[in-house]
C-alpha atoms as a PDB file:
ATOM      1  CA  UNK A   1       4.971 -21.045   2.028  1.00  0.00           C
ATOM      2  CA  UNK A   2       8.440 -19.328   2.693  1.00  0.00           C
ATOM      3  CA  UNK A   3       7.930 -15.832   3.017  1.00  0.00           C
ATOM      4  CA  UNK A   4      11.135 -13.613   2.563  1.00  0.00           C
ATOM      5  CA  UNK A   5      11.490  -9.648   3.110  1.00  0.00           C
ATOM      6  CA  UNK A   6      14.335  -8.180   1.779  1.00  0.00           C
ATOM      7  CA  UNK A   7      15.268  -4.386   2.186  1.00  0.00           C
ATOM      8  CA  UNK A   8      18.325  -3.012   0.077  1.00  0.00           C
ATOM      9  CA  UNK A   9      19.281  -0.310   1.796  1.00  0.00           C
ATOM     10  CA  UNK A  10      18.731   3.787   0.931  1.00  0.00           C
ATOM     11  CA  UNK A  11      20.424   5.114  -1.899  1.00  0.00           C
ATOM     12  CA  UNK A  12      21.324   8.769  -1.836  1.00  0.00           C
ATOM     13  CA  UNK A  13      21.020  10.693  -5.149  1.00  0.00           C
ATOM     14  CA  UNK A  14      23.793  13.596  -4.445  1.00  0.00           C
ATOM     15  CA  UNK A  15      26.672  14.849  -6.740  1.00  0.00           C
ATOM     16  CA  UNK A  16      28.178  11.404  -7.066  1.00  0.00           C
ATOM     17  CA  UNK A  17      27.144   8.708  -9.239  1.00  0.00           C
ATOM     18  CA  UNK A  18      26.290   5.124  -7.674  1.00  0.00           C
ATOM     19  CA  UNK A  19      29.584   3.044  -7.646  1.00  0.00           C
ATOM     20  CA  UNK A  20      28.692   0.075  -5.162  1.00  0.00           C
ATOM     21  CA  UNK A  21      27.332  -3.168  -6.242  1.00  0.00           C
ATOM     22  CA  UNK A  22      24.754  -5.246  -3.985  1.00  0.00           C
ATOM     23  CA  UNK A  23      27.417  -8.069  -2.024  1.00  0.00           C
ATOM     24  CA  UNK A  24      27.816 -11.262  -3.780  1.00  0.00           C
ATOM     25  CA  UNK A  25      26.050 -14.726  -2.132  1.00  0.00           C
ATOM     26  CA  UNK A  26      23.098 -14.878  -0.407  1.00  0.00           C
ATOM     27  CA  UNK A  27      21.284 -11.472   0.328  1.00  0.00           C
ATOM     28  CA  UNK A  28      20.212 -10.325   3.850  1.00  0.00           C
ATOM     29  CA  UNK A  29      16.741 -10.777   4.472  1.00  0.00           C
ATOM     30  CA  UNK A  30      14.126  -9.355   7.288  1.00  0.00           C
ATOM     31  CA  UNK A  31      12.024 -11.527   9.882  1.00  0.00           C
ATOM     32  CA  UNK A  32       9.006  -9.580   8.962  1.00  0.00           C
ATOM     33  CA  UNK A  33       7.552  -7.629   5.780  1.00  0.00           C
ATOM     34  CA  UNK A  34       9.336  -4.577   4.382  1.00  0.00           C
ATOM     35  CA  UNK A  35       6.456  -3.517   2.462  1.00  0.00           C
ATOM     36  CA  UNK A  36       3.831  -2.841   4.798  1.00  0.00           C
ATOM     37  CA  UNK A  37       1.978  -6.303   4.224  1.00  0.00           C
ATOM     38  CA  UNK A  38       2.230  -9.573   5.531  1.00  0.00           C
ATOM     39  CA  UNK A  39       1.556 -11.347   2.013  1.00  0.00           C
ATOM     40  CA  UNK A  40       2.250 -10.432  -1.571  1.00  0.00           C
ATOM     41  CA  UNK A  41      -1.628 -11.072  -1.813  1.00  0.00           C
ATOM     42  CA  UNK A  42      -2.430  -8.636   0.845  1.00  0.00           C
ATOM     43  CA  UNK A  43      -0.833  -5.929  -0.503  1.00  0.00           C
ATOM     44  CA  UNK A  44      -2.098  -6.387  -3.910  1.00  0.00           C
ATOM     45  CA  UNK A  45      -5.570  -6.539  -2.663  1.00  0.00           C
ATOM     46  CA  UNK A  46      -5.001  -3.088  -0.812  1.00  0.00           C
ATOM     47  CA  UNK A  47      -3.794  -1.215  -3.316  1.00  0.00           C
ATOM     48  CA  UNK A  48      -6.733  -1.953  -5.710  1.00  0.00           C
ATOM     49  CA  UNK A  49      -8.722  -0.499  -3.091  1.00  0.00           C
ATOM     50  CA  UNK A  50      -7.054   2.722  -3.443  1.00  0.00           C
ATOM     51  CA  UNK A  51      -8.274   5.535  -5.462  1.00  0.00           C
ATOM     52  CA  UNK A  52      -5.379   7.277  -6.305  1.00  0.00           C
ATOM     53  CA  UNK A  53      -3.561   3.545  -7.898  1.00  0.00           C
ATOM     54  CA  UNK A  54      -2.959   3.254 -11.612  1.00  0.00           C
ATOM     55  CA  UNK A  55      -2.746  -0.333 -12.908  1.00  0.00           C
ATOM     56  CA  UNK A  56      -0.789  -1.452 -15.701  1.00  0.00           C
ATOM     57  CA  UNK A  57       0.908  -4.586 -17.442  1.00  0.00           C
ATOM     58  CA  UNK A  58       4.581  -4.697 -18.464  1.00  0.00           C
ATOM     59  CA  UNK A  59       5.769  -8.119 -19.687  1.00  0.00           C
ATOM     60  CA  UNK A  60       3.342  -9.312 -17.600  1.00  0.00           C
ATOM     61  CA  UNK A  61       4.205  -7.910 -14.578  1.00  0.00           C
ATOM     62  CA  UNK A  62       1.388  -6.050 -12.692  1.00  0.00           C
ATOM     63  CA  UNK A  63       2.846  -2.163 -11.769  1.00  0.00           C
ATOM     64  CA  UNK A  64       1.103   0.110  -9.609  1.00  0.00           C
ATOM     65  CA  UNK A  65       1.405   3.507  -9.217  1.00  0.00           C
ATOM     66  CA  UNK A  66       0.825   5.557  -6.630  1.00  0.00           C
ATOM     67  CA  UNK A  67       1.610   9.270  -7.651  1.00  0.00           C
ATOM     68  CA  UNK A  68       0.315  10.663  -3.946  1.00  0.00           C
ATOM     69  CA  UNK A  69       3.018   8.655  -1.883  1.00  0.00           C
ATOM     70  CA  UNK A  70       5.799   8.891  -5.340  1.00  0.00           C
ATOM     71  CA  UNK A  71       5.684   4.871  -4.997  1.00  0.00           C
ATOM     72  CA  UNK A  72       5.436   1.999  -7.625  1.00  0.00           C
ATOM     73  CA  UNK A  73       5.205  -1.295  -6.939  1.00  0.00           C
ATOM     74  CA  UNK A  74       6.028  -4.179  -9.143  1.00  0.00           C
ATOM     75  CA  UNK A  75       3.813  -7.924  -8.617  1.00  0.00           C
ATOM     76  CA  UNK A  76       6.095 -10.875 -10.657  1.00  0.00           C
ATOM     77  CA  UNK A  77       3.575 -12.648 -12.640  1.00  0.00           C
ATOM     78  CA  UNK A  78       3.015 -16.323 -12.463  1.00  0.00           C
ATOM     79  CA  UNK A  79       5.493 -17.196 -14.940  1.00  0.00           C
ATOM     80  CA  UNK A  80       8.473 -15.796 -12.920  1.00  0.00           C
ATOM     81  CA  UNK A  81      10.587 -17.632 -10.830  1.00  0.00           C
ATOM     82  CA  UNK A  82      10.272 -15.222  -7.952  1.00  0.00           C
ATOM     83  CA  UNK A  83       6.203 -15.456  -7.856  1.00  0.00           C
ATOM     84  CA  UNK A  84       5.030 -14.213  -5.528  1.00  0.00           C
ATOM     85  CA  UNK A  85       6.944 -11.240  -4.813  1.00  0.00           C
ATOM     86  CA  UNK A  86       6.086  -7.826  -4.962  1.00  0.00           C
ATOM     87  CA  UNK A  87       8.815  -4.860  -5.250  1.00  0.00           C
ATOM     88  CA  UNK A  88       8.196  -1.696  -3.747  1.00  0.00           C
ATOM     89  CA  UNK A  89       9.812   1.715  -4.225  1.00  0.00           C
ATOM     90  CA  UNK A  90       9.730   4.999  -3.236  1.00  0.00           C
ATOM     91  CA  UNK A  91      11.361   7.973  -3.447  1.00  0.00           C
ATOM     92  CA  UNK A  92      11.912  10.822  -0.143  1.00  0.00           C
ATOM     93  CA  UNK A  93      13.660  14.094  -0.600  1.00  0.00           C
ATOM     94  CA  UNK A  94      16.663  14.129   1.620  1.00  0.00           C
ATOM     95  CA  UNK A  95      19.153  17.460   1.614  1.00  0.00           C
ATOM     96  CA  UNK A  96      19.984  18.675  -1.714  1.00  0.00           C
ATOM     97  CA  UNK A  97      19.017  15.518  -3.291  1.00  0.00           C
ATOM     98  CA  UNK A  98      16.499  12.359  -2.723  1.00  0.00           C
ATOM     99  CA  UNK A  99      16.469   8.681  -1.508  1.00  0.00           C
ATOM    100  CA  UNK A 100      15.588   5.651  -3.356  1.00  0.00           C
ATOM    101  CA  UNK A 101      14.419   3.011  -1.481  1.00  0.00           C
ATOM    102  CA  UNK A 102      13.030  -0.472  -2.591  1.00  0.00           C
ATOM    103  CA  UNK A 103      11.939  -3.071  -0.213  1.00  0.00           C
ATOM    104  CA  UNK A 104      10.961  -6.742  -1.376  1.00  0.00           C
ATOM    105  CA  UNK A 105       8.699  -9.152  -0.290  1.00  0.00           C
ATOM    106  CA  UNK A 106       9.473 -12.256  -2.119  1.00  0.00           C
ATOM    107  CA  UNK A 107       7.296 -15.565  -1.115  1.00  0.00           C
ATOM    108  CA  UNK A 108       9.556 -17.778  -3.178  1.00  0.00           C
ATOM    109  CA  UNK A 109      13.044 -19.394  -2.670  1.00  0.00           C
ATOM    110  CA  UNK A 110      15.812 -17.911  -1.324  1.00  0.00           C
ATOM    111  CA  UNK A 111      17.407 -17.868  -4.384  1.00  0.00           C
ATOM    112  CA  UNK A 112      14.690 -16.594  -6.809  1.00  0.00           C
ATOM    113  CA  UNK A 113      14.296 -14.204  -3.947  1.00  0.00           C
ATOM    114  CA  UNK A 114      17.765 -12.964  -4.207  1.00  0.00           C
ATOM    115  CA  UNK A 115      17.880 -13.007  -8.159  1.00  0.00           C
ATOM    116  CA  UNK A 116      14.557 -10.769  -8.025  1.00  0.00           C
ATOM    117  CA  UNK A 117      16.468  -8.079  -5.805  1.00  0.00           C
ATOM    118  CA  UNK A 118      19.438  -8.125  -8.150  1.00  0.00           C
ATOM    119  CA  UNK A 119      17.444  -8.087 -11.230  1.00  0.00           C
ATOM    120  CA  UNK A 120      15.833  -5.089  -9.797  1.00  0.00           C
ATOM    121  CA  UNK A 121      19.044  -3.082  -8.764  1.00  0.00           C
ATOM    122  CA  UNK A 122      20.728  -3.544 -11.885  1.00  0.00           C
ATOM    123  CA  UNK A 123      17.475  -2.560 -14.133  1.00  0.00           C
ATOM    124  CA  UNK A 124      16.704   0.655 -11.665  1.00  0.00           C
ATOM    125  CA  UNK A 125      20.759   1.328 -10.788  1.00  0.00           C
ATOM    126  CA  UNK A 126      22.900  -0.193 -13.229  1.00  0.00           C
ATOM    127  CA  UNK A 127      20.528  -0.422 -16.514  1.00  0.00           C
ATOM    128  CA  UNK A 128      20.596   2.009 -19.800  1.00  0.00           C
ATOM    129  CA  UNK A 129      23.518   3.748 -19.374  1.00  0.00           C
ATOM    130  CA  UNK A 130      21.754   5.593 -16.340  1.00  0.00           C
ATOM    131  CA  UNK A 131      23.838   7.797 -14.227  1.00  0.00           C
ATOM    132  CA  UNK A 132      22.531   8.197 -10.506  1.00  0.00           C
ATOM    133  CA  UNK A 133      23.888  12.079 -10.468  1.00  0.00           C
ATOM    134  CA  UNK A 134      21.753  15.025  -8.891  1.00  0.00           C
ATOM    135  CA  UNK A 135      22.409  18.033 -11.474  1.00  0.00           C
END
């Protein structure tokens, strides 16, 4: 099993809308877990021992909220390239305006690994039209 970590860095919500793109090629990645877990499995067994974590499907990914810590996390299903990875964000007030961060642990190729952090950043960044502004 090839177990990858991948942390895209903070992203400030302020007065100025998101402009940069993640780098092109291969991603960097972290010798140990991001998340707070040494296995996708791990950390999916945690967090349904936790009280305050709603479960839900979304085209068959398993998303868990945690309201108390403002975090979600996002478990690929089988059927994804990137399985098993799990996708964690969070959100941290920071001056006027918060942080966004998302940290990956992806147990899959370093390729599906790297498509699942895009796929992310476009979808939470880049996707609907969304504007990253603090009004």
């Amino acid at each position: 099993m090839i177990r990858r970590a991948l942390l895209v860095p903070c992203l400030l919500f302020s007065t100025f809308a998101m402009t940069d793109d993640l780098p092109s090629g291969s991603l960097p990645e972290s010798g140990n877990s991001e998340v707070g877990y040494r296995t996708v499995a791990e950390a999916l067994a945690s967090l349904k021992q936790m009280k305050e974590a709603s479960f839900s499907t979304v085209r068959g990914w398993t998303i868990v909220t945690d309201k108390v810590h403002m975090t979600v996390w996002s478990f690929a299903p089988k059927t994804d390239p990137s399985y098993p990875s799990v996708v964690k964000r969070f959100v941290t007030a920071a001056g006027t305006g918060s942080i966004i961060t998302m940290k990956v642990l992806c147990e899959s190729n370093k390729i599906s690994c790297d498509n699942l952090v895009r796929q992310f950043y476009d979808m939470n960044f880049r996707g609907s039209g969304a504007q990253l502004e603090h009004k």
